[in-house]
N, C-alpha and C. Protein backbone atom coordinates (compact mmCIF):
# COMPACT_ATOMS: atom_id res chain seq x y z
N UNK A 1 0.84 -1.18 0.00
CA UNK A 1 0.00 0.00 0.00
C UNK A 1 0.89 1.24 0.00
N UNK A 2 0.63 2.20 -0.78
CA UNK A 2 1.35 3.40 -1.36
C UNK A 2 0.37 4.70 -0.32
N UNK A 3 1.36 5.53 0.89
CA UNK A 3 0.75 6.02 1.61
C UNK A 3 0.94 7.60 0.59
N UNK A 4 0.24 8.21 0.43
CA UNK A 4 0.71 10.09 0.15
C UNK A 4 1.53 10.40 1.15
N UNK A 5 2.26 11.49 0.74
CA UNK A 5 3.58 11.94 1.49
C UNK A 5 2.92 12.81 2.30
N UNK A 6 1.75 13.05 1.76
CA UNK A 6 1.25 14.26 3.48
C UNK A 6 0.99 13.13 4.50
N UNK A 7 0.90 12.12 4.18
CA UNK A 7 0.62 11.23 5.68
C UNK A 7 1.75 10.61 6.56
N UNK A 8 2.61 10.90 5.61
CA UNK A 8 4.00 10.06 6.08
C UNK A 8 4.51 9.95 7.47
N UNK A 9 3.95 11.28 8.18
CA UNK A 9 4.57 11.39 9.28
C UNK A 9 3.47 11.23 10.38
N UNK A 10 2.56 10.86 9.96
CA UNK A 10 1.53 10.53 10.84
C UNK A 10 1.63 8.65 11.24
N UNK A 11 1.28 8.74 12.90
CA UNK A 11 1.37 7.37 13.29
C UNK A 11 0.11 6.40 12.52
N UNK A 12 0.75 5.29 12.27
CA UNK A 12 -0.44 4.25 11.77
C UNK A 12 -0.75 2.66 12.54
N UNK A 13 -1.48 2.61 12.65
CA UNK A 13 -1.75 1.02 13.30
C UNK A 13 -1.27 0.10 12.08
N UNK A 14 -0.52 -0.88 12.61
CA UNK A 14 -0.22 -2.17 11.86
C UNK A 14 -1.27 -2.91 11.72
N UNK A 15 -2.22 -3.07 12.55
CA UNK A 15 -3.12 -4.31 12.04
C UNK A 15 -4.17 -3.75 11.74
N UNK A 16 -4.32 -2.42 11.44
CA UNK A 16 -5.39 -2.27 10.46
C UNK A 16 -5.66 -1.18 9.63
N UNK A 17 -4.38 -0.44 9.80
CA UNK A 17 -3.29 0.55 8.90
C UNK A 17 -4.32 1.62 8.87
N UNK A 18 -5.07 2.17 10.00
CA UNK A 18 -5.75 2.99 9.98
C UNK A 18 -4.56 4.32 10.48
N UNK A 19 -4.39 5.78 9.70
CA UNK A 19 -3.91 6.49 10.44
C UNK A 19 -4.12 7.28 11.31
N UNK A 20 -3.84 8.26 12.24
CA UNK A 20 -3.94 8.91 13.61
C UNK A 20 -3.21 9.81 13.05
N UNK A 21 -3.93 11.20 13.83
CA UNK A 21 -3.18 12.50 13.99
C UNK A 21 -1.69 12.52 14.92
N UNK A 22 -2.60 11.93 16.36
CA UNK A 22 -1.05 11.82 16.86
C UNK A 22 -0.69 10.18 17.90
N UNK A 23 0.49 9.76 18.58
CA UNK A 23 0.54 8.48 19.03
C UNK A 23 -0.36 8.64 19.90
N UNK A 24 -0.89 9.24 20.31
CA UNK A 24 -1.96 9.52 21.70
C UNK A 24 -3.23 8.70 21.43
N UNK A 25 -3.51 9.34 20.33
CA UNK A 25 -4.90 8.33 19.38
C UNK A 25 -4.88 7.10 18.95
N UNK A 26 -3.40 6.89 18.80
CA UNK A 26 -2.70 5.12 17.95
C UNK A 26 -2.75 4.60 19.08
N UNK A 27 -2.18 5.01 20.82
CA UNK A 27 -2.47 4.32 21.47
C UNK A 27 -4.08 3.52 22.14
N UNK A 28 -4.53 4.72 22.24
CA UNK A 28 -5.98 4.36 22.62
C UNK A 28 -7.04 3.66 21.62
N UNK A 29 -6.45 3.76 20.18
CA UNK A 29 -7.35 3.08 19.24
C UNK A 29 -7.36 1.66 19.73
N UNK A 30 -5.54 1.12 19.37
CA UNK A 30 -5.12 -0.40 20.09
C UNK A 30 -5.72 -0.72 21.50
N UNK A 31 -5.83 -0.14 22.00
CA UNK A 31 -6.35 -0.18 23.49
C UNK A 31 -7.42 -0.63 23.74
N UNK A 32 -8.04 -0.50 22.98
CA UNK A 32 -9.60 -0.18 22.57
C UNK A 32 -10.06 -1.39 21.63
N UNK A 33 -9.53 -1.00 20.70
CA UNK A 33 -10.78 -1.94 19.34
C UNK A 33 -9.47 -3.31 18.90
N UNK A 34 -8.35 -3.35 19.46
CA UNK A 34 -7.38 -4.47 19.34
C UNK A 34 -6.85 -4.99 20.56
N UNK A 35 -7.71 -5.04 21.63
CA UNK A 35 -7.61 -5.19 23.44
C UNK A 35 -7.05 -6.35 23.18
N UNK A 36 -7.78 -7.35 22.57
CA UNK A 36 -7.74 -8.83 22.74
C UNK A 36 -6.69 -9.51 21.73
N UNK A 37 -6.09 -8.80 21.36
CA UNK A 37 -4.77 -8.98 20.06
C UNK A 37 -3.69 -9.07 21.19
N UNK A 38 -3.58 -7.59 21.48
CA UNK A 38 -2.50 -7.59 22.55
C UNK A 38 -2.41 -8.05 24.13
N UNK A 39 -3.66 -8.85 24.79
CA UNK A 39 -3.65 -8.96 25.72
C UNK A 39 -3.09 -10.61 25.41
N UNK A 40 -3.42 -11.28 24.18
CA UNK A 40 -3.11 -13.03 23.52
C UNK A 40 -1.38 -12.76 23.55
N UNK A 41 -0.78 -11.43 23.00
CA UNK A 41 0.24 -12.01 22.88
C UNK A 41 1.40 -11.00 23.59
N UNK A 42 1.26 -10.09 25.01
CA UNK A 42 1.87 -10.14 25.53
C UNK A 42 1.62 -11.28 27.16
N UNK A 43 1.75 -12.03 26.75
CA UNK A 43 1.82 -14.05 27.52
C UNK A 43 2.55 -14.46 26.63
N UNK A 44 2.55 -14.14 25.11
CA UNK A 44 3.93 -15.49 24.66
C UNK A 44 5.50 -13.99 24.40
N UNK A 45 5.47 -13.08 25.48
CA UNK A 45 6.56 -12.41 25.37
C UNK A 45 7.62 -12.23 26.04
N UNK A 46 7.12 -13.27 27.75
CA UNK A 46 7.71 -13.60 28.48
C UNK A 46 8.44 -14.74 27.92
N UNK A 47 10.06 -14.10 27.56
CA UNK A 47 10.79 -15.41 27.11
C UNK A 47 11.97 -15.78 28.35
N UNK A 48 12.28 -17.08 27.95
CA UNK A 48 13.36 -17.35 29.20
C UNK A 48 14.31 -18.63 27.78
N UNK A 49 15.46 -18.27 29.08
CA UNK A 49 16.64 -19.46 28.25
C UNK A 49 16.07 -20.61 28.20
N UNK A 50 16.40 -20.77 26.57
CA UNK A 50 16.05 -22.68 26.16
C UNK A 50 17.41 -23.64 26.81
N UNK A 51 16.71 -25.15 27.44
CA UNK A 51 17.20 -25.74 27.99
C UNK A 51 18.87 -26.36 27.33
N UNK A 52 19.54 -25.71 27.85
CA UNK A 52 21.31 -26.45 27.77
C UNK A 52 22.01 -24.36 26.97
N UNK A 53 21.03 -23.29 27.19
CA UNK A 53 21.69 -22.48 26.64
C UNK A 53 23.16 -22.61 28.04
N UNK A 54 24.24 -21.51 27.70
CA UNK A 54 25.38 -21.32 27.77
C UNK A 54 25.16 -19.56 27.91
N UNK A 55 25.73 -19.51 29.46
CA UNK A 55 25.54 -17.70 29.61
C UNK A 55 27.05 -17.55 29.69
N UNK A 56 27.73 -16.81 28.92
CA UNK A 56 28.75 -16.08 28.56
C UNK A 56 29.19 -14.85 29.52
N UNK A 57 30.56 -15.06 30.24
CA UNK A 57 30.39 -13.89 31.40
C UNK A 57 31.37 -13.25 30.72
């Protein structure tokens, strides 16, 4: 998708490439109408070392 250059600098949502005047609005849109997007996948963001890693001092 080919944005116009007057929008360029305006924030946009990834999952539904709607744009916003400012991040204030991008936040609360997600907040809002993509609650259940981001509530599924910050749970698989808690990562931890896979079994036999090697910590390097």
């Amino acid at each position: 998708m080919v944005m116009p250059l007057k929008d360029e600098a305006k924030p946009k949502c990834y999952l539904c490439h709607d744009g916003f005047e400012n991040i204030e609005q991008l936040r609360e849109h997600q907040n809002t109408i993509h609650k259940d997007f981001f509530e599924s996948h910050e749970k698989e963001n808690k990562r931890e070392p896979a079994p036999g890693d090697v910590t390097v001092f």
